[in-house]
C-alpha atoms as a PDB file:
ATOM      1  CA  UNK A   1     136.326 119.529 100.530  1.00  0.00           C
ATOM      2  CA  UNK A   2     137.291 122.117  98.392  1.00  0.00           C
ATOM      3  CA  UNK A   3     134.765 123.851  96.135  1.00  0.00           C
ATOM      4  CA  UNK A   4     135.652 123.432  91.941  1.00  0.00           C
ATOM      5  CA  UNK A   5     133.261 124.947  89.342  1.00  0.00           C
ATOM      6  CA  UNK A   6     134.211 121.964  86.683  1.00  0.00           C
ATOM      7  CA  UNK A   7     132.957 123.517  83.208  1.00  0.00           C
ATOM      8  CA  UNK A   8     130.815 121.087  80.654  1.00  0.00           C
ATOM      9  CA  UNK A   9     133.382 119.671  79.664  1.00  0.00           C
ATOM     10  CA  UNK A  10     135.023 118.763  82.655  1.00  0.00           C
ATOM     11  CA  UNK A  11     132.136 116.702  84.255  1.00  0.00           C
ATOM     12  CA  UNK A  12     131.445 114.984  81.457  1.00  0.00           C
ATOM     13  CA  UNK A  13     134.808 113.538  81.338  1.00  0.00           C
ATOM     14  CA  UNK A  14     134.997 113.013  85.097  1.00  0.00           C
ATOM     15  CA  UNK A  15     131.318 110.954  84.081  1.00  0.00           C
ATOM     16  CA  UNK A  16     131.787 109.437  80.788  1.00  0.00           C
ATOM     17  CA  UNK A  17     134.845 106.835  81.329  1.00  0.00           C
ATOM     18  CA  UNK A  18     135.903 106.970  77.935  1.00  0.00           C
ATOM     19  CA  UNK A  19     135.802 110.756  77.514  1.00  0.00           C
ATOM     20  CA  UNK A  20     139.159 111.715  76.072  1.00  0.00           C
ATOM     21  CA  UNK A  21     139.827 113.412  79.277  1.00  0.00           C
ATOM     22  CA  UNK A  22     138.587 110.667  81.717  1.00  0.00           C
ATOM     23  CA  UNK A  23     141.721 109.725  83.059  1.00  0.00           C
ATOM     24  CA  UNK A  24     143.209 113.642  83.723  1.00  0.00           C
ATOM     25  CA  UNK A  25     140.174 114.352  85.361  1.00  0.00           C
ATOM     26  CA  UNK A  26     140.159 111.625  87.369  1.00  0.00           C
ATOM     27  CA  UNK A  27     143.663 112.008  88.471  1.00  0.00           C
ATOM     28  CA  UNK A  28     142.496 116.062  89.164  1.00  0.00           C
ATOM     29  CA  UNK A  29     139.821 114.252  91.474  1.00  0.00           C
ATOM     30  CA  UNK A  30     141.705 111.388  93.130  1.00  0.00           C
ATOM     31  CA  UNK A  31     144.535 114.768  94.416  1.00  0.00           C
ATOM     32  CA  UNK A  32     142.112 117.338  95.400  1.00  0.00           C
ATOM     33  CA  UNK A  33     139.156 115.559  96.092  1.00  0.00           C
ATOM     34  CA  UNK A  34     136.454 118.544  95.061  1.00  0.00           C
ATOM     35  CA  UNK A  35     133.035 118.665  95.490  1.00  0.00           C
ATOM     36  CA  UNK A  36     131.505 120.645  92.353  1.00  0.00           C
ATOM     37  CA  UNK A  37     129.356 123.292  91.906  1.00  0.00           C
ATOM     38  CA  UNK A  38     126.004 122.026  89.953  1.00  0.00           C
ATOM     39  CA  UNK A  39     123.219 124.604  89.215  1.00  0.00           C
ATOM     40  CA  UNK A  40     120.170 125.018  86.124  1.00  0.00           C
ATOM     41  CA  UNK A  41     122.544 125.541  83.473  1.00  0.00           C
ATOM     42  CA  UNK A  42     125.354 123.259  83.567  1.00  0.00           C
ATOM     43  CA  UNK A  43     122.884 120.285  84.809  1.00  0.00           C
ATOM     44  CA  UNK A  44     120.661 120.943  81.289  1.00  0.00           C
ATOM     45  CA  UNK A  45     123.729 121.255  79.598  1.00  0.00           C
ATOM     46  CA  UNK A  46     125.732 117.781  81.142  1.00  0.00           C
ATOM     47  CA  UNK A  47     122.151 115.650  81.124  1.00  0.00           C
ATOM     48  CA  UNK A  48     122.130 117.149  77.275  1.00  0.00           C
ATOM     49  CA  UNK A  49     125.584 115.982  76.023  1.00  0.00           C
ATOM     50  CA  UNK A  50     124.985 112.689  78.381  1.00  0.00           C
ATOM     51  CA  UNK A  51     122.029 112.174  76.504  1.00  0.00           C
ATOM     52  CA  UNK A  52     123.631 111.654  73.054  1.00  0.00           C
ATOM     53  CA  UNK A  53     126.343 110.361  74.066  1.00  0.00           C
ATOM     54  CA  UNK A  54     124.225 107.058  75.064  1.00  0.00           C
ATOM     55  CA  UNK A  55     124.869 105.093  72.433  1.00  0.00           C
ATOM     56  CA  UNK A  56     126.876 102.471  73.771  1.00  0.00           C
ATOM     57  CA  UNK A  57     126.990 100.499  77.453  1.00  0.00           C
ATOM     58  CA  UNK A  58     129.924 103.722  78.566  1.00  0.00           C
ATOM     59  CA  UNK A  59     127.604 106.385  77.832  1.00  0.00           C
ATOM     60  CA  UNK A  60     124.695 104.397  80.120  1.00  0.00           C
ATOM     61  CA  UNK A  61     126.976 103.890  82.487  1.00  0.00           C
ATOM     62  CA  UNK A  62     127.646 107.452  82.626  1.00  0.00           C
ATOM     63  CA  UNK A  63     124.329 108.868  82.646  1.00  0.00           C
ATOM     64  CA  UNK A  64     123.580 106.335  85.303  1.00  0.00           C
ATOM     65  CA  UNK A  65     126.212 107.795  87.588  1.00  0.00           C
ATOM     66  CA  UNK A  66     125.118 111.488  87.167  1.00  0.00           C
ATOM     67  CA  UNK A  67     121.585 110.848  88.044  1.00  0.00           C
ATOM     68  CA  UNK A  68     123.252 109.005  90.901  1.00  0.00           C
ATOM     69  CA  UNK A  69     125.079 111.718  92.234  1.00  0.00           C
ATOM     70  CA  UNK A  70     122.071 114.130  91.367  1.00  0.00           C
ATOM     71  CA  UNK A  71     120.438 111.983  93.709  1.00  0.00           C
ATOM     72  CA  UNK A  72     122.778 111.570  96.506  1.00  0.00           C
ATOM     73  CA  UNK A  73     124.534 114.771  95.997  1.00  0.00           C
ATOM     74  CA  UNK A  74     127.813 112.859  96.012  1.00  0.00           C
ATOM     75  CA  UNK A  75     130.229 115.882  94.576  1.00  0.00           C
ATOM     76  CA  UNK A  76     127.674 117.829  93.484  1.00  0.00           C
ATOM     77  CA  UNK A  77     127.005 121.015  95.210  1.00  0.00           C
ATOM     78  CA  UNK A  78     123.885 122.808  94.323  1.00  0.00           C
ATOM     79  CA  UNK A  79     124.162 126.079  93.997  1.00  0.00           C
ATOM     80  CA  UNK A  80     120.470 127.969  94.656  1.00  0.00           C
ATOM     81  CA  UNK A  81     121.912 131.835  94.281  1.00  0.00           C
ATOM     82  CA  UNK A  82     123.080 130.904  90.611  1.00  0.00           C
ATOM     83  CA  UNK A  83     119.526 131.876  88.687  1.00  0.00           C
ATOM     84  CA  UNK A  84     119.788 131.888  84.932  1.00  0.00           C
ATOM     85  CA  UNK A  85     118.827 135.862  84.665  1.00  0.00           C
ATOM     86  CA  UNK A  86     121.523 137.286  86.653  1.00  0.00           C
ATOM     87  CA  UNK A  87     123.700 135.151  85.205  1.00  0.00           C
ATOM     88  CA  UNK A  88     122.760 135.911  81.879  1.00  0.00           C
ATOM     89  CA  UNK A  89     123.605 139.434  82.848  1.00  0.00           C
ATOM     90  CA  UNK A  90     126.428 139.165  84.369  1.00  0.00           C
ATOM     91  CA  UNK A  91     127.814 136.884  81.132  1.00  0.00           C
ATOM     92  CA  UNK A  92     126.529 139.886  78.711  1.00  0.00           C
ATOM     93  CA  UNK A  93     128.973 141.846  81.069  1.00  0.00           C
ATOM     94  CA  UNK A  94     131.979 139.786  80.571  1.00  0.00           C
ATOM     95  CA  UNK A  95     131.172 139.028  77.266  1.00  0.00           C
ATOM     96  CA  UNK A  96     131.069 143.360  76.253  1.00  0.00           C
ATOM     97  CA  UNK A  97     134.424 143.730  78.272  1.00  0.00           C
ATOM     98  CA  UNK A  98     136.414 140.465  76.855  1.00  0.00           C
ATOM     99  CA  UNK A  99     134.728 139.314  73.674  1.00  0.00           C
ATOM    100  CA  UNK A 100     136.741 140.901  71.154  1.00  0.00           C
ATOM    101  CA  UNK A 101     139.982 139.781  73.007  1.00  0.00           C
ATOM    102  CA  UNK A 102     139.049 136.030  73.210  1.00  0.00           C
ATOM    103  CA  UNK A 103     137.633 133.612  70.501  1.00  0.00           C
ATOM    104  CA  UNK A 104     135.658 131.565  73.746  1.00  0.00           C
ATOM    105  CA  UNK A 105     132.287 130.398  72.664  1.00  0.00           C
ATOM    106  CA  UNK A 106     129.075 132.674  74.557  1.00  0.00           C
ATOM    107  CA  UNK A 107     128.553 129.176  76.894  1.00  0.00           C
ATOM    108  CA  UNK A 108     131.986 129.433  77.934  1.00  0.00           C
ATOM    109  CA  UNK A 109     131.339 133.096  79.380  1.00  0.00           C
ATOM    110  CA  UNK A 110     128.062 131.702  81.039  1.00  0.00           C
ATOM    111  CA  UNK A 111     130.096 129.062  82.943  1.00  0.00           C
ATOM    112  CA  UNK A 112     132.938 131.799  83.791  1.00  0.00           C
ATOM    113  CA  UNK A 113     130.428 134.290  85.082  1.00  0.00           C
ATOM    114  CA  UNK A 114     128.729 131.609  87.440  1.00  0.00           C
ATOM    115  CA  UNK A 115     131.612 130.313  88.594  1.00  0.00           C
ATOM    116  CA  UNK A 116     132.735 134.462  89.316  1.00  0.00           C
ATOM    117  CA  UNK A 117     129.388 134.853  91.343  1.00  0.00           C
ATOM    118  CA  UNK A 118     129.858 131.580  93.053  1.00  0.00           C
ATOM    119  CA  UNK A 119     133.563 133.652  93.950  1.00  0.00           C
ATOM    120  CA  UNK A 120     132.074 136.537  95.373  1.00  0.00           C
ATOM    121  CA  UNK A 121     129.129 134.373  97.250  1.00  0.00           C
ATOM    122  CA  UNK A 122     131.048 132.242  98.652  1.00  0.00           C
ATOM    123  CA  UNK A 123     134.212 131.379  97.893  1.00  0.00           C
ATOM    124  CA  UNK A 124     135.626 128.845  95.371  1.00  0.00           C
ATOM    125  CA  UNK A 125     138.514 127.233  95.050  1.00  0.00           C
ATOM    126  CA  UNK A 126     138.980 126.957  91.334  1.00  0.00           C
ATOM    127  CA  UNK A 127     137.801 126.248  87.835  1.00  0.00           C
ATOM    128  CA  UNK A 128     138.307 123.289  86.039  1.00  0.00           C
ATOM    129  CA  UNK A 129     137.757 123.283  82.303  1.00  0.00           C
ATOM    130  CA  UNK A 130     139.421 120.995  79.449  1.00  0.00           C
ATOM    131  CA  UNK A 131     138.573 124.669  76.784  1.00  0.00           C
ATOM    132  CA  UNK A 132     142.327 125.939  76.173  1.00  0.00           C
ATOM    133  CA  UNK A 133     140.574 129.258  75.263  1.00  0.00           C
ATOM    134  CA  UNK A 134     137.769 129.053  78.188  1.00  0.00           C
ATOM    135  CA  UNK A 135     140.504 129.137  80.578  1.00  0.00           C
ATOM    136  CA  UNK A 136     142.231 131.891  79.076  1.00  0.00           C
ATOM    137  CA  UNK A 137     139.008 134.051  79.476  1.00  0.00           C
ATOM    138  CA  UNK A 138     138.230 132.916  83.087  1.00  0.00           C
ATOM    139  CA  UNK A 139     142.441 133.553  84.364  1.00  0.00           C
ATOM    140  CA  UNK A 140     141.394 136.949  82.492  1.00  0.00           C
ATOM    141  CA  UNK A 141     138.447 137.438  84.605  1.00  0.00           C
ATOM    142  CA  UNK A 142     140.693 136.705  88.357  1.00  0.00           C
ATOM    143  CA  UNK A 143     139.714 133.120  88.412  1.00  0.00           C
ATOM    144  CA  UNK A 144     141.938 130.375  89.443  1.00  0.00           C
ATOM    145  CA  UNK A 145     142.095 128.080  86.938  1.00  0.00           C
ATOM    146  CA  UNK A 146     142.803 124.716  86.068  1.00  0.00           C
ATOM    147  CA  UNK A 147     143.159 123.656  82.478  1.00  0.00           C
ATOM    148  CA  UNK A 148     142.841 119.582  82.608  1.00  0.00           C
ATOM    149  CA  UNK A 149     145.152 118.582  79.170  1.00  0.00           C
ATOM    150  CA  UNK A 150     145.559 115.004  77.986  1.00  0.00           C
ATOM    151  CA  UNK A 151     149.401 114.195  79.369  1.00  0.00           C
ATOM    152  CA  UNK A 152     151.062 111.096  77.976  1.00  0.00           C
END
């Protein structure tokens, strides 16, 4: 299976069945089949926006099938070499070389630098994002990217 680091925004949609971008990322995951890479930051910051977003029997449902997958690993991929302080370097990095050229937010260039050392480490396939401007700053940075837009 080939290896995706899916940004925030991405696996909430490909959780949350009435995320805007539900059915594009679905479609992404029905073609290429990816397992994702899940580490610290991006599972605080998925259970967090799952979290509110359970207001109704869809967001549940969706929290329900992320600690599911937490729990059987199904497309998840932990990643242990992805620790929050050399990632937090490596972002301040990226973030001194491309800031000024890109209006991404400072989360953005968290997810693009994990996904880069994830790259180097190992070898990834590509990353998935639903940010116009996030995947502007990771093509920037040599990764291959996949913007998931709504198409009608």
């Amino acid at each position: 299976m080939p290896l995706v680091y899916a940004d925030t925004s991405a696996l909430f949609a490909f959780f949350h069945p009435k995320d805007e971008f539900a059915k594009t990322l679905g479609t992404a995951v029905q073609k290429f089949s990816p397992d994702f890479v899940y580490w610290s930051f991006i599972r605080y910051e998925l259970r967090h926006n799952l979290r509110q977003a359970r207001v109704d029997s869809y967001g549940e449902l969706a929290w329900k099938a992320l600690r599911a997958a937490e729990r059987t690993q199904a497309r998840l991929r932990w990643q242990p070499e992805l620790r929050c302080d050399s990632i937090l370097d490596s972002a301040e990095e990226l973030s001194g070389q491309l800031a000024r050229e890109f209006s991404a937010g400072s989360s953005d260039f968290i997810h693009i630098s994990a996904a880069l050392r994830v790259e180097r480490l190992s070898g990834l396939d590509a990353f998935w994002t639903c940010d116009a401007e996030q995947s502007k700053v990771a093509k920037a940075a040599g990764l291959r990217v996949r913007l998931l837009v709504i198409r009608d």
